[in-house]
N, C-alpha and C. Protein backbone atom coordinates (compact mmCIF):
# COMPACT_ATOMS: atom_id res chain seq x y z
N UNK A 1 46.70 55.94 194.54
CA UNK A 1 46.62 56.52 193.22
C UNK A 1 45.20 57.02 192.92
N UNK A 2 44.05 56.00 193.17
CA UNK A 2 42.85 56.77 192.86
C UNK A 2 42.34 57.67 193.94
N UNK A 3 42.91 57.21 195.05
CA UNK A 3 42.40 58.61 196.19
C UNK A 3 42.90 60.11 195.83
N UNK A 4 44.36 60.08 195.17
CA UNK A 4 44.78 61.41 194.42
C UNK A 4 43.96 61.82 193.37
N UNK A 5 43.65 61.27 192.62
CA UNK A 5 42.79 61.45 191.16
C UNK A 5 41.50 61.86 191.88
N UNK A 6 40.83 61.37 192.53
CA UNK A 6 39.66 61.63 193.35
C UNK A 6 39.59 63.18 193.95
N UNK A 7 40.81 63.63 194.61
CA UNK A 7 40.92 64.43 195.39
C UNK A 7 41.50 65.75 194.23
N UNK A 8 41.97 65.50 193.46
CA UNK A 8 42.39 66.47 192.40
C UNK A 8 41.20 66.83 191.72
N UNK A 9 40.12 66.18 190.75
CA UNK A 9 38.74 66.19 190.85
C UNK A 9 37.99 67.11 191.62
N UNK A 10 38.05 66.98 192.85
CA UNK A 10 36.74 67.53 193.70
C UNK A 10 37.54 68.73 193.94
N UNK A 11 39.04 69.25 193.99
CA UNK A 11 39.37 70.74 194.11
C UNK A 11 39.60 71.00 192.78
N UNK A 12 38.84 71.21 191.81
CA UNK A 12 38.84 71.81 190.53
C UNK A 12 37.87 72.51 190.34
N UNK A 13 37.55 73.65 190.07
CA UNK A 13 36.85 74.92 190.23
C UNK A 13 36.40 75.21 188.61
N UNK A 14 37.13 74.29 187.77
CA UNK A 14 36.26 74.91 186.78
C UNK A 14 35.15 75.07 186.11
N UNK A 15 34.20 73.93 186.39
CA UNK A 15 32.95 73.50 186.23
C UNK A 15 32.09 74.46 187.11
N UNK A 16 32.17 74.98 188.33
CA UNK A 16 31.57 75.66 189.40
C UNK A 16 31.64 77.09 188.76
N UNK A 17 32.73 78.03 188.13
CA UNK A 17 32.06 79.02 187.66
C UNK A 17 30.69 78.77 186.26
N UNK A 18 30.67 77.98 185.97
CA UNK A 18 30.00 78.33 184.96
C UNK A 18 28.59 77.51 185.09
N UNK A 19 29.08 76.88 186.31
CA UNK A 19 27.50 76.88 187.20
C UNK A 19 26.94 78.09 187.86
N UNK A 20 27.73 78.61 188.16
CA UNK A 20 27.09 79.85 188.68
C UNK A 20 27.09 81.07 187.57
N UNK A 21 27.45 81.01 186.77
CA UNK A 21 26.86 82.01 185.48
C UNK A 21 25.81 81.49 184.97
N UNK A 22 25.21 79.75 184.98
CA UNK A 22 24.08 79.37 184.70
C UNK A 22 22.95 79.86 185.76
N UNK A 23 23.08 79.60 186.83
CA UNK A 23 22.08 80.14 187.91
C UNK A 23 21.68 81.62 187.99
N UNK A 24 23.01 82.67 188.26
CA UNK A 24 22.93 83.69 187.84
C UNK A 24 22.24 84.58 186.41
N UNK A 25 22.06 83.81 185.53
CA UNK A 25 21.51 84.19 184.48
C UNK A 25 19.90 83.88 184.18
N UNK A 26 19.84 82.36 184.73
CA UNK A 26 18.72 81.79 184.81
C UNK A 26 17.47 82.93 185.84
N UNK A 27 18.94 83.77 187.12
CA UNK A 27 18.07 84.66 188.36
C UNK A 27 17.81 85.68 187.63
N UNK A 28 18.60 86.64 186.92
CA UNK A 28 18.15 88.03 186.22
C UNK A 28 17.21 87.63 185.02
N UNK A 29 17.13 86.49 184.50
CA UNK A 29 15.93 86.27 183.35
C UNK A 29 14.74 86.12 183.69
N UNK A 30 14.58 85.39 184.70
CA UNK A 30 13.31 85.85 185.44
C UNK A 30 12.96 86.76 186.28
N UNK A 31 13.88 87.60 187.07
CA UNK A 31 13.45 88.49 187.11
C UNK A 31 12.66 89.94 186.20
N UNK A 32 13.91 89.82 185.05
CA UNK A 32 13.07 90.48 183.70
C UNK A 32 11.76 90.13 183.42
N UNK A 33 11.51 88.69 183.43
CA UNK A 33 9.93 88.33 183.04
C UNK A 33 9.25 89.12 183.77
N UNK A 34 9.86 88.64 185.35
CA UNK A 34 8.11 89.15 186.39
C UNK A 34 8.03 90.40 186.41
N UNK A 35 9.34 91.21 185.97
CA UNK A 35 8.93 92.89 185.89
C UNK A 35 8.23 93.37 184.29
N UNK A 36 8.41 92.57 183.65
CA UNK A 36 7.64 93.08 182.15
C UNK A 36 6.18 92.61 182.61
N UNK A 37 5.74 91.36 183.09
CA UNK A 37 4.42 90.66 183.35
C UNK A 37 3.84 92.19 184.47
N UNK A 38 4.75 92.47 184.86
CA UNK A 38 4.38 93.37 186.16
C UNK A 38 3.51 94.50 185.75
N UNK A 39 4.83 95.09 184.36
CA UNK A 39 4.33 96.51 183.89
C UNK A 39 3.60 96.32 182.81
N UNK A 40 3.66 95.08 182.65
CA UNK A 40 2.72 94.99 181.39
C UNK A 40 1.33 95.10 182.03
N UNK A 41 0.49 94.44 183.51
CA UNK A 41 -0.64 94.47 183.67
C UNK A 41 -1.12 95.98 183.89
N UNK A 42 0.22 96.81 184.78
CA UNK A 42 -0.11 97.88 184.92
C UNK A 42 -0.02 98.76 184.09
N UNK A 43 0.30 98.43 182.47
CA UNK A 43 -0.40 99.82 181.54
C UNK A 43 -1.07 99.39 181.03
N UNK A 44 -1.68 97.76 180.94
CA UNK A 44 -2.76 97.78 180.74
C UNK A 44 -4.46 98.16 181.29
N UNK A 45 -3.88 98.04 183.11
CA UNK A 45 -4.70 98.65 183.56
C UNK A 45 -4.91 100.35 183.60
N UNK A 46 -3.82 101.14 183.19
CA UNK A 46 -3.86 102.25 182.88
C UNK A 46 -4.49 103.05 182.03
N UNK A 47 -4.66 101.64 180.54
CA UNK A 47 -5.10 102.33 179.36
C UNK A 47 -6.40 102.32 179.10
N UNK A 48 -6.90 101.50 180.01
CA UNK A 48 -8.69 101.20 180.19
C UNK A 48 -8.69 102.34 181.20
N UNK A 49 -8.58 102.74 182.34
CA UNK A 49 -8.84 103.64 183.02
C UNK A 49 -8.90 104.94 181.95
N UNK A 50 -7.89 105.17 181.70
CA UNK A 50 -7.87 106.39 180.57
C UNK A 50 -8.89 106.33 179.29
N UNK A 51 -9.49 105.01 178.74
CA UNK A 51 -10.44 104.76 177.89
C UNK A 51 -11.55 104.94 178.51
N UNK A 52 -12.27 104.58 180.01
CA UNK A 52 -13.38 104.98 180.48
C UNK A 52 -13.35 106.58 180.78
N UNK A 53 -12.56 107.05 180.91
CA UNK A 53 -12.14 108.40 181.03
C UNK A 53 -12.35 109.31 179.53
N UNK A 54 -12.09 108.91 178.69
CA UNK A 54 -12.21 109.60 178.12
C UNK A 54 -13.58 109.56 177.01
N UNK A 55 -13.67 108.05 177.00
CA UNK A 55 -15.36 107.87 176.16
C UNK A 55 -16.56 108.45 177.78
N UNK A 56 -16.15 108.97 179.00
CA UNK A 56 -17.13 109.67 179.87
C UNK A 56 -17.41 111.33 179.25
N UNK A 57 -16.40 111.78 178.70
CA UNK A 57 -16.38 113.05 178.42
C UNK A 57 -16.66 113.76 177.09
N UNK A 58 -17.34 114.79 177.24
CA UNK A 58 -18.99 114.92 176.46
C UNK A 58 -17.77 116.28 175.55
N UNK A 59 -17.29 115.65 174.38
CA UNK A 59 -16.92 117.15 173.66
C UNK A 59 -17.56 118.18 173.20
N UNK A 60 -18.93 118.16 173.03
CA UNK A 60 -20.14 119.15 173.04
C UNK A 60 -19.47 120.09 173.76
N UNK A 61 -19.46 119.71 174.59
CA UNK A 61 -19.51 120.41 176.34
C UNK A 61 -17.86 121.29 176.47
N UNK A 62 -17.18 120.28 176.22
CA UNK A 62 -15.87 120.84 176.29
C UNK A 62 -15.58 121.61 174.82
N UNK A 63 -15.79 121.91 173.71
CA UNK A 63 -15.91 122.96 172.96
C UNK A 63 -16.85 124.24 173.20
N UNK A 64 -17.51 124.36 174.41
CA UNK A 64 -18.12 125.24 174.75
C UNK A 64 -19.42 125.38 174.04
N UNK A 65 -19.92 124.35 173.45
CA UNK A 65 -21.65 124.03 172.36
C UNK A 65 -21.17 124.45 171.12
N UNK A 66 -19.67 124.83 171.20
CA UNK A 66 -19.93 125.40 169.68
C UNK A 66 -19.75 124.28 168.43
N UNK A 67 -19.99 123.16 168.65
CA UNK A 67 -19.79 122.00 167.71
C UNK A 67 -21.09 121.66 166.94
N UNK A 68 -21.11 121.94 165.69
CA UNK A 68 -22.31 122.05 165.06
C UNK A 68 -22.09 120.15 164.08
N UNK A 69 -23.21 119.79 163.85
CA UNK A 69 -23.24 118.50 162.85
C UNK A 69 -23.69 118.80 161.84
């Protein structure tokens, strides 16, 4: 009697999907993180590049001198 109960137990499948919708969810949520952490460093490194870039450049110069004060 308890070897049946035992054995009815361990082939029951319903607990196992929704272990694997836990794992599965737990895998695409971090993946989301490490790609936001990802693109997040790289527009931050983008927007300093573009800030040394653009405090280098002399608008005097690029209005052709015609910028009076």
């Amino acid at each position: 009697m308890m070897l049946a109960k035992l054995n009815k137990f361990m082939s029951r499948e319903n607990g196992a999907v929704s272990a694997d919708w836990v794992v599965l969810t737990a895998a695409v949520a971090g993946f989301c993180i490490a790609f936001i952490v990802e693109l997040r460093s790289d527009a931050t490194s983008l927007s300093f590049l573009t800030q040394r870039y653009l405090e280098a450049q002399d608008p005097q110069a690029a209005a052709g001198g015609m910028i009076q004060d």
